[in-house]
C-alpha atoms as a PDB file:
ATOM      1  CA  UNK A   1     -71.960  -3.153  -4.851  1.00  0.00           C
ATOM      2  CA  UNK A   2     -70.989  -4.995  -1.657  1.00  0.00           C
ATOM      3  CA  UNK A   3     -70.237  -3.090   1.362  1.00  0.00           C
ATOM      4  CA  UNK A   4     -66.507  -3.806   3.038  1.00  0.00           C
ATOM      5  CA  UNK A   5     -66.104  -5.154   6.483  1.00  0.00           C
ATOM      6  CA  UNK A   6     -64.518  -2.269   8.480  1.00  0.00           C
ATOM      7  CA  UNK A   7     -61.686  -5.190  10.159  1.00  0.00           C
ATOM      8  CA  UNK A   8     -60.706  -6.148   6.310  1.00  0.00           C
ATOM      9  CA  UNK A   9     -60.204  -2.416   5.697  1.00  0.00           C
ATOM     10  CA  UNK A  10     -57.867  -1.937   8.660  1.00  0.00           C
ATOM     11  CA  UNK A  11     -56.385  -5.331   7.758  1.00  0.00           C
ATOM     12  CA  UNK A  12     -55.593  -3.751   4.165  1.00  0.00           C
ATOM     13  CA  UNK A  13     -54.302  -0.839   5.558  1.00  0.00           C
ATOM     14  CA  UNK A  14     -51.975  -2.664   7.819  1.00  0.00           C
ATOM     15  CA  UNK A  15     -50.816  -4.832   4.958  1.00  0.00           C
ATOM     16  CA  UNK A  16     -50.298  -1.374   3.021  1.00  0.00           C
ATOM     17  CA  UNK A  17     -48.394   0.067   5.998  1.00  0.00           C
ATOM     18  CA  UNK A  18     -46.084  -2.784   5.895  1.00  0.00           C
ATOM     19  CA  UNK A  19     -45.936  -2.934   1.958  1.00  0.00           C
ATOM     20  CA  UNK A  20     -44.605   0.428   2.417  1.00  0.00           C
ATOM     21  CA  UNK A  21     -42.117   0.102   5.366  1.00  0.00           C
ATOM     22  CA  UNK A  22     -40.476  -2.751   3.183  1.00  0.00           C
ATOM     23  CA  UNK A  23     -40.401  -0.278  -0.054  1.00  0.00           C
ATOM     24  CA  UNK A  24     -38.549   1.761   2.304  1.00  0.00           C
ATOM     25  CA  UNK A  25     -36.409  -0.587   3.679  1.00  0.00           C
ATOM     26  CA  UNK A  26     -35.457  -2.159   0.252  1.00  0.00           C
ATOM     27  CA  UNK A  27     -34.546   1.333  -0.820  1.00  0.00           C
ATOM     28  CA  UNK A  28     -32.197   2.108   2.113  1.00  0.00           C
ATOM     29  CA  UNK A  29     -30.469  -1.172   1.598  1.00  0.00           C
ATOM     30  CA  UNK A  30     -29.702  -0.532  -2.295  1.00  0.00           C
ATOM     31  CA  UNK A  31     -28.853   2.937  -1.233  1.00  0.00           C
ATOM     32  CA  UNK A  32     -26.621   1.422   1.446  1.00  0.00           C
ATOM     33  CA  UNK A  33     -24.931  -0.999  -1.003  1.00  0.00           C
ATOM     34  CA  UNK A  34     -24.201   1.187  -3.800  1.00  0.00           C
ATOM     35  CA  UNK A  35     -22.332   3.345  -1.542  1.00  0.00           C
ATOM     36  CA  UNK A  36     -20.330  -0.007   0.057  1.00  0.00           C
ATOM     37  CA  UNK A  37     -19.697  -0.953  -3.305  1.00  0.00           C
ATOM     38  CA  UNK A  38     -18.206   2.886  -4.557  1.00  0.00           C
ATOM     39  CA  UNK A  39     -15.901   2.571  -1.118  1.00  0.00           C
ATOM     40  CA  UNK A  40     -14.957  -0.681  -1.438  1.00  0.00           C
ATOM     41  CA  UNK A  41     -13.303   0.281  -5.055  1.00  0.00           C
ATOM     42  CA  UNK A  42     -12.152   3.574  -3.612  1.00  0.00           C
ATOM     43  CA  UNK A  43     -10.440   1.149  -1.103  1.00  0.00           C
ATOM     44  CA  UNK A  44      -9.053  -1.244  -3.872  1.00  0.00           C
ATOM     45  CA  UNK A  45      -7.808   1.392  -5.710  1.00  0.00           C
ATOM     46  CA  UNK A  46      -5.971   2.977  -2.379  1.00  0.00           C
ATOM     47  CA  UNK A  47      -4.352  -0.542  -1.508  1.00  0.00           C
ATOM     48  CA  UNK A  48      -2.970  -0.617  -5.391  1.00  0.00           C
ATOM     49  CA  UNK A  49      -1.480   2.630  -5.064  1.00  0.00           C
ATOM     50  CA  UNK A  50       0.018   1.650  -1.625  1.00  0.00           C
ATOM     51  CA  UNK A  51       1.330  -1.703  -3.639  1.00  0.00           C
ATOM     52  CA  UNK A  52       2.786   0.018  -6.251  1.00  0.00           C
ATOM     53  CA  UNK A  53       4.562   2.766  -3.757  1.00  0.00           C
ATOM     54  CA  UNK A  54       6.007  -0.313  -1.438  1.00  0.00           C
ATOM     55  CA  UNK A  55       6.978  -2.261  -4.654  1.00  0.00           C
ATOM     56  CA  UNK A  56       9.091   1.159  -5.566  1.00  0.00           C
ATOM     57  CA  UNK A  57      10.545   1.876  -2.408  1.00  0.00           C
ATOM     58  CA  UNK A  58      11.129  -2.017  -1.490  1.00  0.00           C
ATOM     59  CA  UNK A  59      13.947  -1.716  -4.944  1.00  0.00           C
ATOM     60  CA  UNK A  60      15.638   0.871  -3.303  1.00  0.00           C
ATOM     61  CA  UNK A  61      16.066  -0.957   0.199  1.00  0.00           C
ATOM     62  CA  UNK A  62      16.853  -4.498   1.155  1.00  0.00           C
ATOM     63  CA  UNK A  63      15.618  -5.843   4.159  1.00  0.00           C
ATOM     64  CA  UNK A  64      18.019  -7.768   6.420  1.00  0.00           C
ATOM     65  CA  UNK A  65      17.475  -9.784   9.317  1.00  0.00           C
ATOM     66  CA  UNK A  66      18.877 -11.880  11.682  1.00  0.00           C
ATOM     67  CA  UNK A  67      19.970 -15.260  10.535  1.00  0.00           C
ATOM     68  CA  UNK A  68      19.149 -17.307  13.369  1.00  0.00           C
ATOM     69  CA  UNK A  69      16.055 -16.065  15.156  1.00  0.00           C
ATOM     70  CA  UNK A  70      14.795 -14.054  11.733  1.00  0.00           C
ATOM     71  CA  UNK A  71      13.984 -10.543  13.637  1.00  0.00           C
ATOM     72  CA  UNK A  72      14.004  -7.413  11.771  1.00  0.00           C
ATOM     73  CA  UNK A  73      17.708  -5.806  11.866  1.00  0.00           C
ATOM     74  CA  UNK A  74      17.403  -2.662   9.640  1.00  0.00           C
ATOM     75  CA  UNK A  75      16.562  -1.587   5.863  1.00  0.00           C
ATOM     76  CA  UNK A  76      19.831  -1.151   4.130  1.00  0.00           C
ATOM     77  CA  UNK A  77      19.674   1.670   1.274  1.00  0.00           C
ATOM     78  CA  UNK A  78      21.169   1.076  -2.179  1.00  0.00           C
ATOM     79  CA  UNK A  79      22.066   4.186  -4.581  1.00  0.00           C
ATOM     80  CA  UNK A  80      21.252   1.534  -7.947  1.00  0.00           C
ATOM     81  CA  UNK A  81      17.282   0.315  -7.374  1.00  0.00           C
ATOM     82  CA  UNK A  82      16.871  -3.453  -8.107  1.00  0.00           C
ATOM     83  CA  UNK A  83      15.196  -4.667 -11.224  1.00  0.00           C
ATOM     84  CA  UNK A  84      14.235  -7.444  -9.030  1.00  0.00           C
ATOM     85  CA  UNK A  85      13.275  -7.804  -5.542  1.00  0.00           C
ATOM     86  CA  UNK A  86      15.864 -10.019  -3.953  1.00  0.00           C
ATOM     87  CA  UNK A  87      15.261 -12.293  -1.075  1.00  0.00           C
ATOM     88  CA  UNK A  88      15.978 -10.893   2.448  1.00  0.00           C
ATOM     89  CA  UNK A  89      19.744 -10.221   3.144  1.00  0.00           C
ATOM     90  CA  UNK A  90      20.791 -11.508   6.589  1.00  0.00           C
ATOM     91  CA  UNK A  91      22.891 -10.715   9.434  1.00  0.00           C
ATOM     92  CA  UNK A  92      23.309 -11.881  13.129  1.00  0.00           C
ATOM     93  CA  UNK A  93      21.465  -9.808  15.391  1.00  0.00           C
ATOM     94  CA  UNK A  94      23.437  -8.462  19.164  1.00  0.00           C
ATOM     95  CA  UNK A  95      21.448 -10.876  21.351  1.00  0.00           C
ATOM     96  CA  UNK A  96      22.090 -13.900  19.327  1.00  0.00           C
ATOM     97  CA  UNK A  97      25.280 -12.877  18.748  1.00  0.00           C
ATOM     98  CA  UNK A  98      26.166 -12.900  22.107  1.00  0.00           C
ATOM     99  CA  UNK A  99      24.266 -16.870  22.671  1.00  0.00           C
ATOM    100  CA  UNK A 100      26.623 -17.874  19.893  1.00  0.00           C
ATOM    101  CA  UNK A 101      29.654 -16.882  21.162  1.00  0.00           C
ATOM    102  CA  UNK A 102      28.928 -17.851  24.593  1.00  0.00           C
ATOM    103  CA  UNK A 103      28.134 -21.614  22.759  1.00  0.00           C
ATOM    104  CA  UNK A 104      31.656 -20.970  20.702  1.00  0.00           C
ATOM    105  CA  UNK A 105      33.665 -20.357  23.811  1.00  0.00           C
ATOM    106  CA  UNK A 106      32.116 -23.254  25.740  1.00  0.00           C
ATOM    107  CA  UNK A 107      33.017 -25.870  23.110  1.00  0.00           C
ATOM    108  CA  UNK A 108      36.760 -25.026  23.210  1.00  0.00           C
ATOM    109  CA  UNK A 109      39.081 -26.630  25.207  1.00  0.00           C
END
């Protein structure tokens, strides 16, 4: 039987030491992923429910906005819910109102 060289046992140690710390690593990062991957469908599921909440509340309220610079007016509630969501229902906003009639007024005579 041959005898080991005491710097190839610490070398194997080392080597084991490391073997080890990677072992450990690897199982942290699967640990870690598994439990990304369970929120990440917790998360999926949340924005579906959200979806499907907007999608009924967006039948009972139209969304208008002004027709020339396209800002957000108001939500205007209807008693009957839409079968389908209609486009955007416009209106003329106070500050572009107010450009428009100035323009109107400076075109007449």
């Amino acid at each position: 039987m041959t005898r080991s060289h005491p710097t190839d046992l610490a070398g194997l140690r080392g080597a084991l030491a490391r073997s080890r710390e990677l072992r450990q690593w690897t199982t942290w990062w699967a640990r870690r992923a598994a439990e990304v991957r369970r929120e990440s469908r917790g998360l999926r599921q949340h924005a579906r429910a959200l979806h499907a909440r907007y999608q009924s509340w967006r039948q009972r309220y139209l969304l208008v906005e002004c027709i020339w610079c396209q800002k957000h007016l108001s939500w205007h509630y209807m008693d009957k819910p839409l079968v389908e969501v209609p486009p955007t229902s416009h209106g003329v906003c106070p500050t572009c109102f107010e450009t428009q009639l100035r323009e109107l007024r400076r075109r007449q005579p």
